[in-house]
N, C-alpha and C. Protein backbone atom coordinates (compact mmCIF):
# COMPACT_ATOMS: atom_id res chain seq x y z
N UNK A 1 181.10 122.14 149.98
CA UNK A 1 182.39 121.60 150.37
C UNK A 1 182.27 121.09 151.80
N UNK A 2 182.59 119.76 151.97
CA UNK A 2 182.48 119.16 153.30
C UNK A 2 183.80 119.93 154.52
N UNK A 3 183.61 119.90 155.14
CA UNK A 3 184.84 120.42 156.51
C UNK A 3 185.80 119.66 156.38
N UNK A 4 185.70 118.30 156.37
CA UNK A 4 187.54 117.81 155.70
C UNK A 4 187.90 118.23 154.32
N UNK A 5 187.09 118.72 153.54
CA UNK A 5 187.61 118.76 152.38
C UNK A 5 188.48 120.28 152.13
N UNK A 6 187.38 121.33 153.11
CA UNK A 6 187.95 122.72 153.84
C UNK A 6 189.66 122.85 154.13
N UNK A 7 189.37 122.12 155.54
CA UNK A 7 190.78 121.74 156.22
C UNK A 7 191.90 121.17 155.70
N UNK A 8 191.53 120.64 154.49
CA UNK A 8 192.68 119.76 153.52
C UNK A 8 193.28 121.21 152.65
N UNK A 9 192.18 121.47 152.11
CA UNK A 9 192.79 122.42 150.98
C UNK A 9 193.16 123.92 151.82
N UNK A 10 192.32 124.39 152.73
CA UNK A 10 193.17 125.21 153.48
C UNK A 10 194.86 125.42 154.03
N UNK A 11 194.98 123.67 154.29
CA UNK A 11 195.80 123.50 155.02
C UNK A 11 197.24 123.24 154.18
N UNK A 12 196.59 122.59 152.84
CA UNK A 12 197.82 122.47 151.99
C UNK A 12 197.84 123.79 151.43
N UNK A 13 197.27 124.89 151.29
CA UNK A 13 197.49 126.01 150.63
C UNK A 13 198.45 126.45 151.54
N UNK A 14 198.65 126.89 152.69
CA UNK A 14 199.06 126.93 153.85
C UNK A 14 200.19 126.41 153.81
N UNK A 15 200.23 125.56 153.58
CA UNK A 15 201.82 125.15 153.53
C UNK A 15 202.61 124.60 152.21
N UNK A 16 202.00 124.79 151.37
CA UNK A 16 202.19 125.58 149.86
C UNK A 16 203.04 126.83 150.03
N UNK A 17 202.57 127.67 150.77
CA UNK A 17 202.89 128.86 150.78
C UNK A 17 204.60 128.86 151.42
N UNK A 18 204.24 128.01 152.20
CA UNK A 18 205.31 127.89 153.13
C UNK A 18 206.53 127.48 152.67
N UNK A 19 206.39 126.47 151.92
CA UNK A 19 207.51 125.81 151.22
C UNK A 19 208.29 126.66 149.81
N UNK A 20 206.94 127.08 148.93
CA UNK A 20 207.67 128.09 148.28
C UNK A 20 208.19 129.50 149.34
N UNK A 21 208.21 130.10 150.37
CA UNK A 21 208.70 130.76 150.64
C UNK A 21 210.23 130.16 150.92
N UNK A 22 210.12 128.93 151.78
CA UNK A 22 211.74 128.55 151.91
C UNK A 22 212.25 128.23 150.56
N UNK A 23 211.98 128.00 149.53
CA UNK A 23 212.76 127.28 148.36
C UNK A 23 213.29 128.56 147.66
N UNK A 24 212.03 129.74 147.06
CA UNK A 24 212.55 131.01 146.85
C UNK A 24 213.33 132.45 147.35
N UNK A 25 212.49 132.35 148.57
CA UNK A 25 213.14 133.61 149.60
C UNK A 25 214.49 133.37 150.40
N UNK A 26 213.91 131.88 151.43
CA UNK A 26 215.55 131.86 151.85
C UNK A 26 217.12 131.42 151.71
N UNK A 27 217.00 131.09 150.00
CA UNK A 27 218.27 130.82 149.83
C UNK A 27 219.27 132.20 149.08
N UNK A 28 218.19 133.11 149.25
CA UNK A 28 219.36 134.24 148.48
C UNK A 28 219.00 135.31 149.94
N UNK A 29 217.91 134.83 151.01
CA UNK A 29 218.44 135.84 152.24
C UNK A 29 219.63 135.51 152.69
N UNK A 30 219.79 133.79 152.65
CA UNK A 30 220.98 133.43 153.32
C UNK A 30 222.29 133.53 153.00
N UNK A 31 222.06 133.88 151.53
CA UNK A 31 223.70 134.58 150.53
C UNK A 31 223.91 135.66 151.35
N UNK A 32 222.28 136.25 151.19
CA UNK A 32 223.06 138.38 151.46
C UNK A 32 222.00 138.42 152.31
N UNK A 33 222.07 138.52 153.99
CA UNK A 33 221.05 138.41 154.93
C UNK A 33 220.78 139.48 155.33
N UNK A 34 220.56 140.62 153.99
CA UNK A 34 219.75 141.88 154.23
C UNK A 34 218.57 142.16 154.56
N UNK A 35 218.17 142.19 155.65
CA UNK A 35 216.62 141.89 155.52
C UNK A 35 215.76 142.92 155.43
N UNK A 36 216.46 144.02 155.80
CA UNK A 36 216.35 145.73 155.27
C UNK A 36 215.93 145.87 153.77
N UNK A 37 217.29 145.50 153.09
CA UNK A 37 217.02 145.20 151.62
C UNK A 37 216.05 144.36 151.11
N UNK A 38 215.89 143.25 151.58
CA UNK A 38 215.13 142.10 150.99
C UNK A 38 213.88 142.61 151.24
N UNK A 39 213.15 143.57 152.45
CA UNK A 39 212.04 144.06 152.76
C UNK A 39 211.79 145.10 151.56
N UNK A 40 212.73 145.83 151.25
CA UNK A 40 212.54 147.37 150.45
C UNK A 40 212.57 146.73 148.65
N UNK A 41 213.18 145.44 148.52
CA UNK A 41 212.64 144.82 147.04
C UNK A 41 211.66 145.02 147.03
N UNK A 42 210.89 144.33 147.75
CA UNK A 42 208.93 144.58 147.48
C UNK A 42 208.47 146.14 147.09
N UNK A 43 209.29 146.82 146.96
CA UNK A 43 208.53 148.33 146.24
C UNK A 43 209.72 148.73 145.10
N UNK A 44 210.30 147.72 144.35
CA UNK A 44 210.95 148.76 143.61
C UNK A 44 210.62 148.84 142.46
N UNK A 45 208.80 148.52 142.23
CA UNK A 45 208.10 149.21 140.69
C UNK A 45 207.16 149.66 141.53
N UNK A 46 205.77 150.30 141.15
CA UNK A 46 204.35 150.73 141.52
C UNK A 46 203.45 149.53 141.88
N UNK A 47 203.68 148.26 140.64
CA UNK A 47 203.15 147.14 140.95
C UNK A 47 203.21 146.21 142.22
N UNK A 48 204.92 145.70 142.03
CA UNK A 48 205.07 145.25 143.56
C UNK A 48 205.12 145.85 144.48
N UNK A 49 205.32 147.45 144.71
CA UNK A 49 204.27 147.90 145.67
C UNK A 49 203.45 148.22 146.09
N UNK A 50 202.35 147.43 145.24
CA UNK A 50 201.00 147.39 145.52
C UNK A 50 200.72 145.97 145.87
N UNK A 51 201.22 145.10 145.42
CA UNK A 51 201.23 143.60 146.03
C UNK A 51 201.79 143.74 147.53
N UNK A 52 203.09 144.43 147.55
CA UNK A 52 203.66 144.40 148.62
C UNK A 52 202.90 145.34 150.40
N UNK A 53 202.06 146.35 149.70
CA UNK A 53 201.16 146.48 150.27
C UNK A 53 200.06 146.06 150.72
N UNK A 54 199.70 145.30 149.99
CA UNK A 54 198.36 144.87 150.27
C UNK A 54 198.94 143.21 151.23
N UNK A 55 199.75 142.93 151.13
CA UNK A 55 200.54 141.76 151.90
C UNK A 55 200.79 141.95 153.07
N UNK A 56 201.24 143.25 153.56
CA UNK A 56 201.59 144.19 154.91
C UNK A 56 200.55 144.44 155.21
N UNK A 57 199.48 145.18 154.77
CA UNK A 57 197.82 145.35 155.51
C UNK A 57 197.30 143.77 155.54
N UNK A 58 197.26 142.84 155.13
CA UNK A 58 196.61 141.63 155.41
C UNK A 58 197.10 141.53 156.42
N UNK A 59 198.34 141.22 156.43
CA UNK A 59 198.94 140.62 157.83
C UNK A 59 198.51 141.74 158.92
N UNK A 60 198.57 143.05 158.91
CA UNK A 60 197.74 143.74 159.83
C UNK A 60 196.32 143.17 160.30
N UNK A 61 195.33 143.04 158.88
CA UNK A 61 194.14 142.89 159.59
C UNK A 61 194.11 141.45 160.13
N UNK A 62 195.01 140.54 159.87
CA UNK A 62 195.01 139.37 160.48
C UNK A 62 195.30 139.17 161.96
N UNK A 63 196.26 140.29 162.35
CA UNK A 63 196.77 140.37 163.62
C UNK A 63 195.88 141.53 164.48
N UNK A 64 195.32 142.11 163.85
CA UNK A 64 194.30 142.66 164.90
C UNK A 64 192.79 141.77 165.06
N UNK A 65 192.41 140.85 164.03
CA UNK A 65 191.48 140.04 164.10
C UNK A 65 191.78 138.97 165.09
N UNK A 66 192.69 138.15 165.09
CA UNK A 66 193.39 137.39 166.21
C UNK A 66 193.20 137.73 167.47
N UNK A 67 193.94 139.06 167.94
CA UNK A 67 194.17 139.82 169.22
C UNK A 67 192.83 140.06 169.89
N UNK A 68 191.24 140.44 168.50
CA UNK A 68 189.86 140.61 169.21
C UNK A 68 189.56 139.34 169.42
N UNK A 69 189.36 138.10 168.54
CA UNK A 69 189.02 137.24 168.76
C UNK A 69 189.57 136.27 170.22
N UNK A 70 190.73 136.59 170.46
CA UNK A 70 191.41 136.41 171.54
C UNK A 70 190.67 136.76 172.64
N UNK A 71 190.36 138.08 172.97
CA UNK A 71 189.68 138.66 174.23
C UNK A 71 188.12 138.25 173.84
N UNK A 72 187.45 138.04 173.03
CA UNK A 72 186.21 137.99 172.45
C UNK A 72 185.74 136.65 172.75
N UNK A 73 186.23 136.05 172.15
CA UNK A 73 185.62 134.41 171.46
C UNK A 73 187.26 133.14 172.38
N UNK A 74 187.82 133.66 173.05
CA UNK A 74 188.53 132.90 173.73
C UNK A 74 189.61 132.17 173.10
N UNK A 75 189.98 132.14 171.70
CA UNK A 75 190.47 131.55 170.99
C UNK A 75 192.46 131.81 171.39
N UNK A 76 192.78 130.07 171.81
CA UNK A 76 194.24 130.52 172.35
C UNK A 76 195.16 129.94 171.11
N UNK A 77 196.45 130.65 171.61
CA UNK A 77 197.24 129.90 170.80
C UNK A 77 197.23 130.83 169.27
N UNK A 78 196.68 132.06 169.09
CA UNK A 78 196.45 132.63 167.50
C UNK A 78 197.66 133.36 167.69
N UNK A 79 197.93 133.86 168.48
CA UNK A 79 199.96 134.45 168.74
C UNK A 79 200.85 133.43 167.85
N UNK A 80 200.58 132.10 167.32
CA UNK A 80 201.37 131.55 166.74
C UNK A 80 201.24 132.21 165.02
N UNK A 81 199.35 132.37 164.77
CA UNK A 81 199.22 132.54 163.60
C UNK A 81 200.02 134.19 163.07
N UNK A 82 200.07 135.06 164.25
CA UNK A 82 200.76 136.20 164.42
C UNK A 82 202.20 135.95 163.70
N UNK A 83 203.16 135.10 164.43
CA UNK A 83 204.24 134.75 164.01
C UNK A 83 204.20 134.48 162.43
N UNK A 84 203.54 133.49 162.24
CA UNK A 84 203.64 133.06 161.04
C UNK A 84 203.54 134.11 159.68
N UNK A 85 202.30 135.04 160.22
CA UNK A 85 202.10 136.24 159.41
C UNK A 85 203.50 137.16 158.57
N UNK A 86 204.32 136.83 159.94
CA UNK A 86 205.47 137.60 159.08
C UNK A 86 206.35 136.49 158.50
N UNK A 87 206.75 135.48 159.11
CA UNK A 87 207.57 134.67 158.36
C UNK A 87 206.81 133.11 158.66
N UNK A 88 206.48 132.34 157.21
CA UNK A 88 206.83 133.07 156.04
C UNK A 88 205.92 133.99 155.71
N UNK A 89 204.92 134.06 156.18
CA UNK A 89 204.17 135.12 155.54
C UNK A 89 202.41 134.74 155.84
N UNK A 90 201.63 135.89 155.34
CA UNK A 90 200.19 135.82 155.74
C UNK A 90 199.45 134.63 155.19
N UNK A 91 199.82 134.36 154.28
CA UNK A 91 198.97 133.33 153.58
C UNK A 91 199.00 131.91 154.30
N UNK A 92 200.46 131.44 154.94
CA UNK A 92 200.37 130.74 156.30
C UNK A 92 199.50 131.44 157.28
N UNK A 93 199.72 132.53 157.91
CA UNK A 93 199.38 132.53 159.19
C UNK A 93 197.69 132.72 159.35
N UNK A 94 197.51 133.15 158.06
CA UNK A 94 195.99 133.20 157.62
C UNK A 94 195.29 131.54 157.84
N UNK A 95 195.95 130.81 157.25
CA UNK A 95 195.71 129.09 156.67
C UNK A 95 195.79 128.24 158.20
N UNK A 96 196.62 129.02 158.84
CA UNK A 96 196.70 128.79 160.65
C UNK A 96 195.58 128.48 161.21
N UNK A 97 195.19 130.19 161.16
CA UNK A 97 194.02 130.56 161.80
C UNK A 97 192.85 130.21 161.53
N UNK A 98 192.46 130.41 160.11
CA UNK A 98 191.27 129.89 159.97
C UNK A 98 191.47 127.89 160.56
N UNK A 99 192.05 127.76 160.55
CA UNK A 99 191.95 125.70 161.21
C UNK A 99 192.25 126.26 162.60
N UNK A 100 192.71 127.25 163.40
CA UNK A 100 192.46 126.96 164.59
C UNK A 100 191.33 127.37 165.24
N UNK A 101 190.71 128.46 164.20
CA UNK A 101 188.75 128.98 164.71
C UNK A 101 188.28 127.41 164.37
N UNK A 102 188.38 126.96 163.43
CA UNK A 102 187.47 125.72 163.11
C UNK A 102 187.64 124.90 164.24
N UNK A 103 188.74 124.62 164.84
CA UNK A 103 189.09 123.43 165.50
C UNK A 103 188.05 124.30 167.10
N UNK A 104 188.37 125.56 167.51
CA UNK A 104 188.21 126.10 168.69
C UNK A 104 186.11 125.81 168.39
N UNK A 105 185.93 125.88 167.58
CA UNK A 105 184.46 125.96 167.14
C UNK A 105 183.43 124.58 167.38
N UNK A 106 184.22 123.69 167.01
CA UNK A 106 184.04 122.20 167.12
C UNK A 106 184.29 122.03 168.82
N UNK A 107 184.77 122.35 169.34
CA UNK A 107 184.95 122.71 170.70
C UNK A 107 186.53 121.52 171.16
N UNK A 108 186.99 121.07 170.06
CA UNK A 108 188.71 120.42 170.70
C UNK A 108 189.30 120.94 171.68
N UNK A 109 189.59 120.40 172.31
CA UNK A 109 190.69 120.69 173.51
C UNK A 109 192.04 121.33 173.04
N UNK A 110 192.58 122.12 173.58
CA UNK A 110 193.76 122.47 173.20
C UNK A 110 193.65 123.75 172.19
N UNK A 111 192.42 124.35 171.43
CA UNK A 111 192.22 125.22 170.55
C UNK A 111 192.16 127.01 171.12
């Protein structure tokens, strides 16, 4: 797989993700803007709380991978992929990050 072809499909997965989160999630947070509740749906079988777990530890190991790579490898700007991790969620802030190591790697300005 060539590096544009990477960055394409990374990037639309990425915001794939994104769009179904606004089309599904925020039109019934914005009915009932429980976000207490809307958090504690994700466990109310064994199953989705095992999806819902393993969604909460990603975004963990994403945000402590960021924070080393930060002091490590110099990489600025991954505090955004942080954000994203929680809303809409890891699979953005994941799709972030990996294009902003690529970009910081290639050596771009601004990465």
């Amino acid at each position: 797989m060539s590096r544009r072809a990477f960055q394409i499909i990374v990037g639309a997965l990425g915001l794939l993700f994104a769009l179904f989160f606004a089309v599904v999630v925020l039109p019934p947070l914005g009915a009932d803007p429980d976000v207490l509740g809307a958090f504690a749906a994700g466990f109310v079988n064994p199953y989705a709380a095992g999806y819902a777990t393993d969604a909460i530890m990603c975004r963990c190991v994403l945000a402590t991978w960021v924070v080393y790579e930060a002091k490590t490898q110099g990489i600025r700007h991954g505090w955004i992929a942080v954000v994203l991790g929680l809303v809409p969620g890891v699979a953005t802030g994941f799709a972030f990050y990996l294009l902003l190591r690529l970009r910081h790697a290639r050596g771009d300005s601004g990465a």
